[in-house]
Protein backbone atom coordinates (compact mmCIF):
# COMPACT_ATOMS: atom_id res chain seq x y z
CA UNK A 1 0.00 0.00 0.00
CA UNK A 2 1.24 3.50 -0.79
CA UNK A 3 1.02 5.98 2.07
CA UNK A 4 1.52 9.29 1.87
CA UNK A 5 2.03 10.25 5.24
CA UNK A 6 2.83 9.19 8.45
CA UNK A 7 -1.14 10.36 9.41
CA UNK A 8 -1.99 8.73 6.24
CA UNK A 9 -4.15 6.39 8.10
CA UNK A 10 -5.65 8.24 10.63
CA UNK A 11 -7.10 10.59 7.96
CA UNK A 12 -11.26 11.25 7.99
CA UNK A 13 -12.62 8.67 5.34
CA UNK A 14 -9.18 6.04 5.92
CA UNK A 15 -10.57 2.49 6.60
CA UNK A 16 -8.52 -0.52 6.19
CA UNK A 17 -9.16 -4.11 5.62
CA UNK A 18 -10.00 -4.77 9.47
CA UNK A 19 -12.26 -1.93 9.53
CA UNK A 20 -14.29 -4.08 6.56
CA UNK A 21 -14.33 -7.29 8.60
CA UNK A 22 -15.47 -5.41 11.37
CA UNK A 23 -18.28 -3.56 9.71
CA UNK A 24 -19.24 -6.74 8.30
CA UNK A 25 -19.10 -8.78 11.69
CA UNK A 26 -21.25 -5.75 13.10
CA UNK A 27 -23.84 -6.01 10.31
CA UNK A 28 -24.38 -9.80 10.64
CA UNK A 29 -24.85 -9.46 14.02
CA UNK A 30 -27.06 -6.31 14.27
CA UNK A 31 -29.50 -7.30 12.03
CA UNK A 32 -32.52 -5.32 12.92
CA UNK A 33 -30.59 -1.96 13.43
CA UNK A 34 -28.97 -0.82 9.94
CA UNK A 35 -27.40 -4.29 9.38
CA UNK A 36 -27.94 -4.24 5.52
CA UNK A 37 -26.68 -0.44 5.75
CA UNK A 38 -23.61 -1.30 7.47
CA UNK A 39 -22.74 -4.28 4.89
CA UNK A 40 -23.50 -1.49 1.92
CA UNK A 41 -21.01 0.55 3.88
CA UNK A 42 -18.68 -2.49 3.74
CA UNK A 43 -18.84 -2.95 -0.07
CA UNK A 44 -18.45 0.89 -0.44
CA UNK A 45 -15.31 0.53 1.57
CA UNK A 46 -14.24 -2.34 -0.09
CA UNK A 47 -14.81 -0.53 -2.94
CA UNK A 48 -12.71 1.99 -2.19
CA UNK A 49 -9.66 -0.15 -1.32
CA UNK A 50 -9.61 -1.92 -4.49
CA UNK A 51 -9.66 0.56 -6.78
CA UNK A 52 -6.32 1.22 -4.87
CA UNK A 53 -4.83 -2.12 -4.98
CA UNK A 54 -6.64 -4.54 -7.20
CA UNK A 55 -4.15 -7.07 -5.87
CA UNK A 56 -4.40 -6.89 -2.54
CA UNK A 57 -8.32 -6.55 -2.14
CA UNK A 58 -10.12 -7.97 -4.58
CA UNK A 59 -10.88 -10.09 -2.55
CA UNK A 60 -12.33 -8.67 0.62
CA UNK A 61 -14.73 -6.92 -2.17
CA UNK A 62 -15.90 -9.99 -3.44
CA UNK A 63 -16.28 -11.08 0.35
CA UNK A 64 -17.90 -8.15 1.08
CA UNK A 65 -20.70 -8.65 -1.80
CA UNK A 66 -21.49 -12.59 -0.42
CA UNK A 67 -22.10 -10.98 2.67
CA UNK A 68 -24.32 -8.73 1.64
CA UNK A 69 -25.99 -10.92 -0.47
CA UNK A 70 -26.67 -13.87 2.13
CA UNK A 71 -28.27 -10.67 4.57
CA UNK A 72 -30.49 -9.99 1.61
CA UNK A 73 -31.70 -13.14 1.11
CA UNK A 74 -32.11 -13.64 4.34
CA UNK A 75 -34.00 -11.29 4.50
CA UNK A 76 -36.26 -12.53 1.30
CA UNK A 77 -34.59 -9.74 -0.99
CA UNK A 78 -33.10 -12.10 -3.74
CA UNK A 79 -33.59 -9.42 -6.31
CA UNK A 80 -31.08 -7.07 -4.61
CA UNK A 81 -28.47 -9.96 -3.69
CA UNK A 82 -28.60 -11.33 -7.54
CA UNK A 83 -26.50 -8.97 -8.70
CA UNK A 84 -24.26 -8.54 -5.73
CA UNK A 85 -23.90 -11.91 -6.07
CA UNK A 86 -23.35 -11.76 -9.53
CA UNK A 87 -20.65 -8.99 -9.12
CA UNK A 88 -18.80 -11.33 -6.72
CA UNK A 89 -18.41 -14.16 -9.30
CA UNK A 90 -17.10 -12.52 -11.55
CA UNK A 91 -14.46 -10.94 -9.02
CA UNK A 92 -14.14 -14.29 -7.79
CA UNK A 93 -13.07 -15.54 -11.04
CA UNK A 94 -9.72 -14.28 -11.17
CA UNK A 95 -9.10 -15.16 -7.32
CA UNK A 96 -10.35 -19.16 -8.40
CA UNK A 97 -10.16 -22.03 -5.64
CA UNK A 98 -12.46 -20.94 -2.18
CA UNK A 99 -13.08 -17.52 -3.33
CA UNK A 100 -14.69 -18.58 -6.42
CA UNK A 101 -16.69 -21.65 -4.93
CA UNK A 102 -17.90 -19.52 -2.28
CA UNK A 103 -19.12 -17.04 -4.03
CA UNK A 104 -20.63 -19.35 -6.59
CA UNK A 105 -22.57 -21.07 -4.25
CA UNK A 106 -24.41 -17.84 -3.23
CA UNK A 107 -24.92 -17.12 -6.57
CA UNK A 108 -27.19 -20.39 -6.53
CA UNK A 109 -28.75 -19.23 -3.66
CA UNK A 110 -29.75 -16.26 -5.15
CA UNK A 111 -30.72 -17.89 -8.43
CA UNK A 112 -33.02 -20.60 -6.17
CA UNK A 113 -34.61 -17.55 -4.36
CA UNK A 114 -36.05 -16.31 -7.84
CA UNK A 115 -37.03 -19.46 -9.36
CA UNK A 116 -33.98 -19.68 -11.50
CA UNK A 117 -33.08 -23.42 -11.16
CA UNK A 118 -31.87 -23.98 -13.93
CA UNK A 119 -28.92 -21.14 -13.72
CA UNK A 120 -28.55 -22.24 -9.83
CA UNK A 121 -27.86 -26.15 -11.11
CA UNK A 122 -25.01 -24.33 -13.34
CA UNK A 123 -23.65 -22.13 -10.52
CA UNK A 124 -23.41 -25.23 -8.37
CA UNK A 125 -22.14 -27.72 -10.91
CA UNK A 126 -19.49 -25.02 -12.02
CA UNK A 127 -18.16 -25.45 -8.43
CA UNK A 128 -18.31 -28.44 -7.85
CA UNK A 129 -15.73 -28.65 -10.44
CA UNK A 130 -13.66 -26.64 -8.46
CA UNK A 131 -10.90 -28.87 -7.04
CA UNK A 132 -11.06 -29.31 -3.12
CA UNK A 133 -7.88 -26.83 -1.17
CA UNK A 134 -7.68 -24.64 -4.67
């Protein structure tokens, strides 16, 4: 990561990584009180850091859409999580092995929640393919 100061971090608007877990963690388990908001604040973060370092947090982005996703549909929203979900995949894609899986399995989800069997039996097929420890 480039800094450009020794405050660099400490400036208004500066999250890091851990800052995303943690607004995650804090969304999953405050459901009822801005939950979804504070996941959408996640991704936005997440955003944020990959557009800095591709690299380094792709990643976390794509871990950050699942997320979101699962609260959505846990929340019977499956229109909103498709194309988080969506979005994720196709991050997920050039991570491959867990990353991918993962996030192709809520993809099905998503799909299943809309009536889209046939596209969640090719989500889930694709990783199953997916060698096991990749």
């Amino acid at each position: 990561m480039n800094r450009n100061g020794p405050d660099d971090a400490t400036q208004k608007g500066s999250v890091d990584a851990a800052a995303v877990q943690a607004m995650l963690a804090y969304a999953l388990r405050r459901p009822r009180w801005g939950g979804v908001e504070r996941a959408r604040e996640a991704i936005a973060q997440s955003r944020a850091l990959a557009a800095r370092d591709p690299e380094e947090y792709t990643g976390l982005l794509a871990h950050s859409l699942r997320t979101t996703a699962g609260m959505l549909l846990d929340r019977s929203r499956a229109t909103e999580a498709l194309p988080m979900a969506q979005e994720a995949v196709a991050l997920s894609r050039g991570l491959g092995g867990g990353h991918l899986a993962v996030s192709l399995y809520r993809l099905a989800e998503a799909y299943e929640a809309l009536h889209h069997y046939s596209d969640a039996a090719e989500a889930l097929a694709e990783a199953d393919q997916i060698p096991p420890g990749d």
